[in-house]
N, C-alpha and C. Protein backbone atom coordinates (compact mmCIF):
# COMPACT_ATOMS: atom_id res chain seq x y z
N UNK A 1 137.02 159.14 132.65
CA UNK A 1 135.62 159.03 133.00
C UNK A 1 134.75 159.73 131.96
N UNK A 2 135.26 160.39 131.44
CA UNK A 2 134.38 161.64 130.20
C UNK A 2 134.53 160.67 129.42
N UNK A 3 135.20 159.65 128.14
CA UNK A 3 134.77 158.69 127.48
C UNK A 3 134.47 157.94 127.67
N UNK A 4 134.75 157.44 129.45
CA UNK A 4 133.53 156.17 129.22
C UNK A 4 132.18 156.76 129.26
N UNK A 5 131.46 157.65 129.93
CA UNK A 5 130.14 158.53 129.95
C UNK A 5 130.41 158.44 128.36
N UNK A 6 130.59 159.40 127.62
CA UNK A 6 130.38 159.30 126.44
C UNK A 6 130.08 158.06 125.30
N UNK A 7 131.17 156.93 125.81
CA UNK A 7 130.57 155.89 125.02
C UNK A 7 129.73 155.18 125.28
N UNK A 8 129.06 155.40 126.69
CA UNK A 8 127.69 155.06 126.81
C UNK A 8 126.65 155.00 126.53
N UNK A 9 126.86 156.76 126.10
CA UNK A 9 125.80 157.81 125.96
C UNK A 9 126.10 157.40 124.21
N UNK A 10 126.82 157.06 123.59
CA UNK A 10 127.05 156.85 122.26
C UNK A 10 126.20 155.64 121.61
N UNK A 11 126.74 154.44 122.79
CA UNK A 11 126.22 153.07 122.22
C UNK A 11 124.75 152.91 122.93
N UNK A 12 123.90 153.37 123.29
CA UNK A 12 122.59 153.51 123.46
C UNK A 12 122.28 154.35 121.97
N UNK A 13 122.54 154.50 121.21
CA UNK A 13 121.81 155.42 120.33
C UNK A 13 121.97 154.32 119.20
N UNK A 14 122.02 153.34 119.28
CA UNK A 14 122.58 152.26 118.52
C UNK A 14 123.23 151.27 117.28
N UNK A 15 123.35 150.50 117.24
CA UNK A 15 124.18 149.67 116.81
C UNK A 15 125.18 150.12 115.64
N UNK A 16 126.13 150.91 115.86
CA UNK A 16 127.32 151.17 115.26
C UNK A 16 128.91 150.98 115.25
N UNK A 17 128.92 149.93 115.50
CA UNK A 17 130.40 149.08 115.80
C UNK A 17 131.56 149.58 115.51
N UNK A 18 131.78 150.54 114.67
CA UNK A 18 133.01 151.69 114.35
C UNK A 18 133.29 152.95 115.35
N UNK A 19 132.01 153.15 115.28
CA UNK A 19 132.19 154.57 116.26
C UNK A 19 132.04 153.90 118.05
N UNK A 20 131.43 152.91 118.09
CA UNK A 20 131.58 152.68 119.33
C UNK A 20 133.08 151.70 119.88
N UNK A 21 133.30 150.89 119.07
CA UNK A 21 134.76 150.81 119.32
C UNK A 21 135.76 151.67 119.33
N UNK A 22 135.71 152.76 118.42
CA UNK A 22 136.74 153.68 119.00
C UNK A 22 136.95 154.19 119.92
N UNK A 23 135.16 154.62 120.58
CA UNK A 23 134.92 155.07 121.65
C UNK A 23 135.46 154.49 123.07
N UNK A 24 135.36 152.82 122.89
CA UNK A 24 136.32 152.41 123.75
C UNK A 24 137.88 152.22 124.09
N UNK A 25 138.06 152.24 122.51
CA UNK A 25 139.85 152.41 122.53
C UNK A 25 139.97 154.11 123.21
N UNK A 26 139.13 154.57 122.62
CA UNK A 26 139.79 156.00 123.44
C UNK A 26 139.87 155.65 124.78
N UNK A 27 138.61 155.26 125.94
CA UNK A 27 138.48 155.26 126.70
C UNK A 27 139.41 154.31 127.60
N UNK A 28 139.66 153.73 127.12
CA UNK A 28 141.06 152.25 127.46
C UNK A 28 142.30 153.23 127.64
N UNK A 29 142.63 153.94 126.36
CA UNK A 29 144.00 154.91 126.14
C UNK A 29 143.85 155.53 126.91
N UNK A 30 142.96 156.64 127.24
CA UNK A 30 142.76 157.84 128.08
C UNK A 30 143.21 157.21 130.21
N UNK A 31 142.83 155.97 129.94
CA UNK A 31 143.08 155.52 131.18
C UNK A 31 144.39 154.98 131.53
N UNK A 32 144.87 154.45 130.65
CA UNK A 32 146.31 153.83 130.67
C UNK A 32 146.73 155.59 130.68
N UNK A 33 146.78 156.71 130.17
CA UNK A 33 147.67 157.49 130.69
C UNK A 33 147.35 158.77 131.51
N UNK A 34 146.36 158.59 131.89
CA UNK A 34 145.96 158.94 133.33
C UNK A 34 146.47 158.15 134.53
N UNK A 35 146.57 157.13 134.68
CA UNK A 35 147.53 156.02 135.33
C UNK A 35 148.69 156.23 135.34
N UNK A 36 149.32 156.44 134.23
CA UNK A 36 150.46 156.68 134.08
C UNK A 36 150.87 157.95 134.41
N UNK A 37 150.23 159.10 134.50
CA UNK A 37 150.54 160.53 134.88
C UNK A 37 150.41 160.14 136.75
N UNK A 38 149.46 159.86 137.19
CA UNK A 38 148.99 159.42 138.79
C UNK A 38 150.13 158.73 139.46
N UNK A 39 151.02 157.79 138.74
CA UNK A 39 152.11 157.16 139.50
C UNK A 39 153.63 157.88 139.27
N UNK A 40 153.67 158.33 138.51
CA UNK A 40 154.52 159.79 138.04
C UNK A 40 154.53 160.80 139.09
N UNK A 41 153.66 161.26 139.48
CA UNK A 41 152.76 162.35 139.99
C UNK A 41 153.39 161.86 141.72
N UNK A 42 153.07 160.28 142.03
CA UNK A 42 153.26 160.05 143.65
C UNK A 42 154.87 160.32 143.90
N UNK A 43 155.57 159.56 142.80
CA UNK A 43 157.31 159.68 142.76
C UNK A 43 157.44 160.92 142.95
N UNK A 44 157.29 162.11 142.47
CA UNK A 44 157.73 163.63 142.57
C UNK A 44 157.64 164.06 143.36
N UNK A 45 158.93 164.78 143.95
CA UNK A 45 158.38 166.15 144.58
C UNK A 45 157.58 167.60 144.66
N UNK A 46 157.55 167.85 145.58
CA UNK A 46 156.54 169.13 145.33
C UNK A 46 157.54 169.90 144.92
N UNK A 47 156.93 170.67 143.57
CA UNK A 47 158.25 171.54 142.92
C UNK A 47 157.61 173.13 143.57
N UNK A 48 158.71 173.90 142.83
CA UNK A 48 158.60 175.12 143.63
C UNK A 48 157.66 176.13 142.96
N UNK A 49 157.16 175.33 141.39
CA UNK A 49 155.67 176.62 140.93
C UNK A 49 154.46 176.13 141.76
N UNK A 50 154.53 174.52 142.29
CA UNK A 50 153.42 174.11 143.03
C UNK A 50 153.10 174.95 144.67
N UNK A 51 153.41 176.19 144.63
CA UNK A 51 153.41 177.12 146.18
C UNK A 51 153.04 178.30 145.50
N UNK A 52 151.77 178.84 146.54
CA UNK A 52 152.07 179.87 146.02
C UNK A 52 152.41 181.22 146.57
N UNK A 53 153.43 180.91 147.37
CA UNK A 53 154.22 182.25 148.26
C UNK A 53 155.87 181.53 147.19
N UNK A 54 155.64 181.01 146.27
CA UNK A 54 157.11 180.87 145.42
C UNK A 54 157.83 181.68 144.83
N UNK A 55 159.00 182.22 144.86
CA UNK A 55 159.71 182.88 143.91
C UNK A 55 160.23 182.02 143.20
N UNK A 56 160.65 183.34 142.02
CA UNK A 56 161.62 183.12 140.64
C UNK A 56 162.80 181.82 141.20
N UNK A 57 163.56 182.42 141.89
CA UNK A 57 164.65 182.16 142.39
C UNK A 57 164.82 180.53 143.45
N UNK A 58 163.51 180.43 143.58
CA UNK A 58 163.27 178.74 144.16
C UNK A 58 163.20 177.74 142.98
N UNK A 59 163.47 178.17 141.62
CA UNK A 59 163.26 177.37 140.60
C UNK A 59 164.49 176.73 139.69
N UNK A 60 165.18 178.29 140.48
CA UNK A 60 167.04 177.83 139.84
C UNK A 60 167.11 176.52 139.90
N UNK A 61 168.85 176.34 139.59
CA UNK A 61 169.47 175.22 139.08
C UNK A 61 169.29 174.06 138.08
N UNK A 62 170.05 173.31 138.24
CA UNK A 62 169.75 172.63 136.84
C UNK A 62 168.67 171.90 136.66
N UNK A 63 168.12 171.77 135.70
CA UNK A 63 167.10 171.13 135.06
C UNK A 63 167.28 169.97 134.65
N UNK A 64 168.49 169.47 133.68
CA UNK A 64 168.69 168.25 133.19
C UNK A 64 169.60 168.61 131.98
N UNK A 65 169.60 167.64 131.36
CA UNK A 65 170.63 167.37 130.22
C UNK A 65 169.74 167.20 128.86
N UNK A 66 170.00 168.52 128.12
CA UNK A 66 169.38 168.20 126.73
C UNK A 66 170.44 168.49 125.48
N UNK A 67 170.45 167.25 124.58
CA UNK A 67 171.37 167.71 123.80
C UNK A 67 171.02 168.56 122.63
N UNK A 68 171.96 169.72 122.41
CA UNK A 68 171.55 170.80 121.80
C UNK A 68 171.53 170.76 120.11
N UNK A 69 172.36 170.15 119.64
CA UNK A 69 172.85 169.32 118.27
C UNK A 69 172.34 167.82 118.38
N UNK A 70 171.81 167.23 118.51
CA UNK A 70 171.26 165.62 117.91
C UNK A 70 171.02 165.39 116.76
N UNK A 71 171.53 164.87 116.00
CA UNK A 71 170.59 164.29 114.73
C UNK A 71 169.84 163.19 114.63
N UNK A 72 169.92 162.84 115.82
CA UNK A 72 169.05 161.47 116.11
C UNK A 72 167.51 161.53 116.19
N UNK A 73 167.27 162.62 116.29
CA UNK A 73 165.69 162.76 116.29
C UNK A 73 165.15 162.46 114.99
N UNK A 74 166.11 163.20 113.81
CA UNK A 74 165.92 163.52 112.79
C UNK A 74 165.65 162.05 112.15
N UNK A 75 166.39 161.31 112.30
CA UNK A 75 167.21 159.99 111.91
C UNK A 75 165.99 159.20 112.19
N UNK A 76 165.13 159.18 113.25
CA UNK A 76 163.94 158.54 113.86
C UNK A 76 162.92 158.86 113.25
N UNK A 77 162.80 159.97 112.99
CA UNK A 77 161.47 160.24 112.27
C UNK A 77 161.65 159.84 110.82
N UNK A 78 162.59 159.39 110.12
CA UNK A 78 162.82 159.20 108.60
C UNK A 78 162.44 157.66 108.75
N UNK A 79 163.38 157.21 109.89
CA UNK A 79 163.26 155.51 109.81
C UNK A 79 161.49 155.15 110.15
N UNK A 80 161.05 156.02 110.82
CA UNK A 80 159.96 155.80 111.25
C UNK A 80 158.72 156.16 110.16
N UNK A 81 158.84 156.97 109.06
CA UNK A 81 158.52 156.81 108.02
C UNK A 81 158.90 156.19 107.18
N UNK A 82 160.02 155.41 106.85
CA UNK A 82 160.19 154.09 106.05
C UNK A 82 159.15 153.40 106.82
N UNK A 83 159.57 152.81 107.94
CA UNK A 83 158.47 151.59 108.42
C UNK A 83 156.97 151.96 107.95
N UNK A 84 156.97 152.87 108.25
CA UNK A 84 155.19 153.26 108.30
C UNK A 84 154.61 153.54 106.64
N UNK A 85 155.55 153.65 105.62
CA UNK A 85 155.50 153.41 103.81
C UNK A 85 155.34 151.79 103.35
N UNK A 86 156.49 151.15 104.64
CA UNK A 86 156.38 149.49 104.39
C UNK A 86 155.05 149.02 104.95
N UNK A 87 154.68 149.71 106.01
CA UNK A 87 152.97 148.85 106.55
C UNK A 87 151.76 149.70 105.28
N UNK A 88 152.31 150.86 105.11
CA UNK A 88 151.00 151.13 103.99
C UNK A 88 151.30 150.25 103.04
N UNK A 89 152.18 149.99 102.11
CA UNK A 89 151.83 149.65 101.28
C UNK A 89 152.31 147.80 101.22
N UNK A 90 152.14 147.47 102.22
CA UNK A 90 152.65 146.11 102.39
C UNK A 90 153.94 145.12 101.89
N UNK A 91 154.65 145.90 101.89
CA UNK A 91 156.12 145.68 101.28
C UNK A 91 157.03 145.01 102.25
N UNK A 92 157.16 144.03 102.30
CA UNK A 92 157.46 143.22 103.50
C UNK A 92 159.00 143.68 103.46
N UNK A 93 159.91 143.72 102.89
CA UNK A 93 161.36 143.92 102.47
C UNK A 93 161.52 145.63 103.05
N UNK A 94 160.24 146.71 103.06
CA UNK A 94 160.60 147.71 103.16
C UNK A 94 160.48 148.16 104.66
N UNK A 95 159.39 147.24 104.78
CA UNK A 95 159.15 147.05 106.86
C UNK A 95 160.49 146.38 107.55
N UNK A 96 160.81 145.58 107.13
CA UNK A 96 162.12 145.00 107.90
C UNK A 96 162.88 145.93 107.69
N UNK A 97 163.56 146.36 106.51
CA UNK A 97 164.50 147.90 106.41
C UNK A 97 163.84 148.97 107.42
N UNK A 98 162.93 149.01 107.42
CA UNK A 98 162.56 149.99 108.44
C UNK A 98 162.69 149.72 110.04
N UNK A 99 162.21 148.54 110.23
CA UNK A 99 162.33 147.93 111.39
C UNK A 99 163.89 147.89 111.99
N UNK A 100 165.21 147.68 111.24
CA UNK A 100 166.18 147.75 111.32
C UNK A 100 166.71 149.15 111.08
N UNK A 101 166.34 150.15 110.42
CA UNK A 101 166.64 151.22 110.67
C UNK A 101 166.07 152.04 111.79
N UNK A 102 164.83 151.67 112.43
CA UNK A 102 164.39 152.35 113.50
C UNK A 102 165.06 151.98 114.67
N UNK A 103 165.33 150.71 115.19
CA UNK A 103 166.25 150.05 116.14
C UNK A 103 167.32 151.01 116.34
N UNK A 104 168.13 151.05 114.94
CA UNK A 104 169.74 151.63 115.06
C UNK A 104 169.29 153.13 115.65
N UNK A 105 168.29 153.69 114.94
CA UNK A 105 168.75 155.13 115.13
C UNK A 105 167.71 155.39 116.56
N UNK A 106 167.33 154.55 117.16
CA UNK A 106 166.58 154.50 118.92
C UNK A 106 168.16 154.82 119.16
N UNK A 107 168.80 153.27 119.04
CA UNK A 107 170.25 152.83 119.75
C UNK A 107 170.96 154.08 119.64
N UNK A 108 171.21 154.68 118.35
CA UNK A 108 172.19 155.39 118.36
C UNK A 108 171.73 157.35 119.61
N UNK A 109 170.64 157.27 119.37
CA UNK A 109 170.36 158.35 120.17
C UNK A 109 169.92 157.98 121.91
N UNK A 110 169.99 156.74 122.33
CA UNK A 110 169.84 156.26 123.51
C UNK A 110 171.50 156.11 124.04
N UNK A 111 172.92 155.98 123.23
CA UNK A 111 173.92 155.64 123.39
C UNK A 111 174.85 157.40 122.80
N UNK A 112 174.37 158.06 122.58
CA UNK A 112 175.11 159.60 121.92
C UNK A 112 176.17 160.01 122.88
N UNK A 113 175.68 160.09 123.96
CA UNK A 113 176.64 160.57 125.23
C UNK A 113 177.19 159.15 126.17
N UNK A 114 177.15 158.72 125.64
CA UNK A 114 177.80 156.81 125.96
C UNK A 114 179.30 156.76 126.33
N UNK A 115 179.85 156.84 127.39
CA UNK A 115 180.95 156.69 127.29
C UNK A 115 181.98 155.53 127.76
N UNK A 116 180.93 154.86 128.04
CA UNK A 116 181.37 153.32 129.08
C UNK A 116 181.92 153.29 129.77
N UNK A 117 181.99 152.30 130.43
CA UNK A 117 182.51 152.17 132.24
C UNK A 117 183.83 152.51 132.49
N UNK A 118 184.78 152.14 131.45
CA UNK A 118 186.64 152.31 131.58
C UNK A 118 187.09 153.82 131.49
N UNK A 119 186.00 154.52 131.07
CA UNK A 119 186.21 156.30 130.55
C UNK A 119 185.89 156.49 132.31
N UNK A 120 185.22 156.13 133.09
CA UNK A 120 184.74 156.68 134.59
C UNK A 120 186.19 156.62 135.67
């Protein structure tokens, strides 16, 4: 609601087609993940910092699974700067290398702890 007010209050002062389109992409973005936090938000439970007669000790147990060694992050952000060297400088041969290196190294860090169905 604060960028759309704002790009209101922007495009009355007038005709500047740069700054007021951004103003709406912000305001578009800002809503898609406000939306997205709101339906997040209904799925959850009430956790235990949300009280406030809570202790330490209502917060134990596990949290989740993070892997401590990955190199896959690493691997993503490189491929993801190839791609993004192939769109600057329009190198069509260096975007597809990128495009194919970003895929693998998603795959390979979406599949790390993969052990398939016959290991169960």
């Amino acid at each position: 609601m604060v960028y759309a007010v704002l790009t209101a209050m922007y495009a009355n002062g007038g005709v500047e087609w740069a700054g007021t389109t951004a103003m709406v992409m912000t305001t578009g973005l800002s809503l898609i993940i406000s939306t997205f936090f709101r339906f997040v938000a209904r799925r959850l439970d009430t956790r235990p910092e949300d009280y406030e007669d809570a202790e330490i000790a209502d917060g134990a147990g596990e949290l989740g699974f993070y892997s401590p060694h990955s190199w896959w992050p690493i691997m993503i952000a490189l491929a993801a700067a190839t791609t993004a060297v192939g769109v600057a400088l329009w190198l069509p041969w260096l975007l597809a290398a990128g495009a194919v290196f970003v895929l693998s190294a998603v795959a390979g860090l979406v599949f790390e702890y993969h052990i398939g169905a016959e290991k169960h």
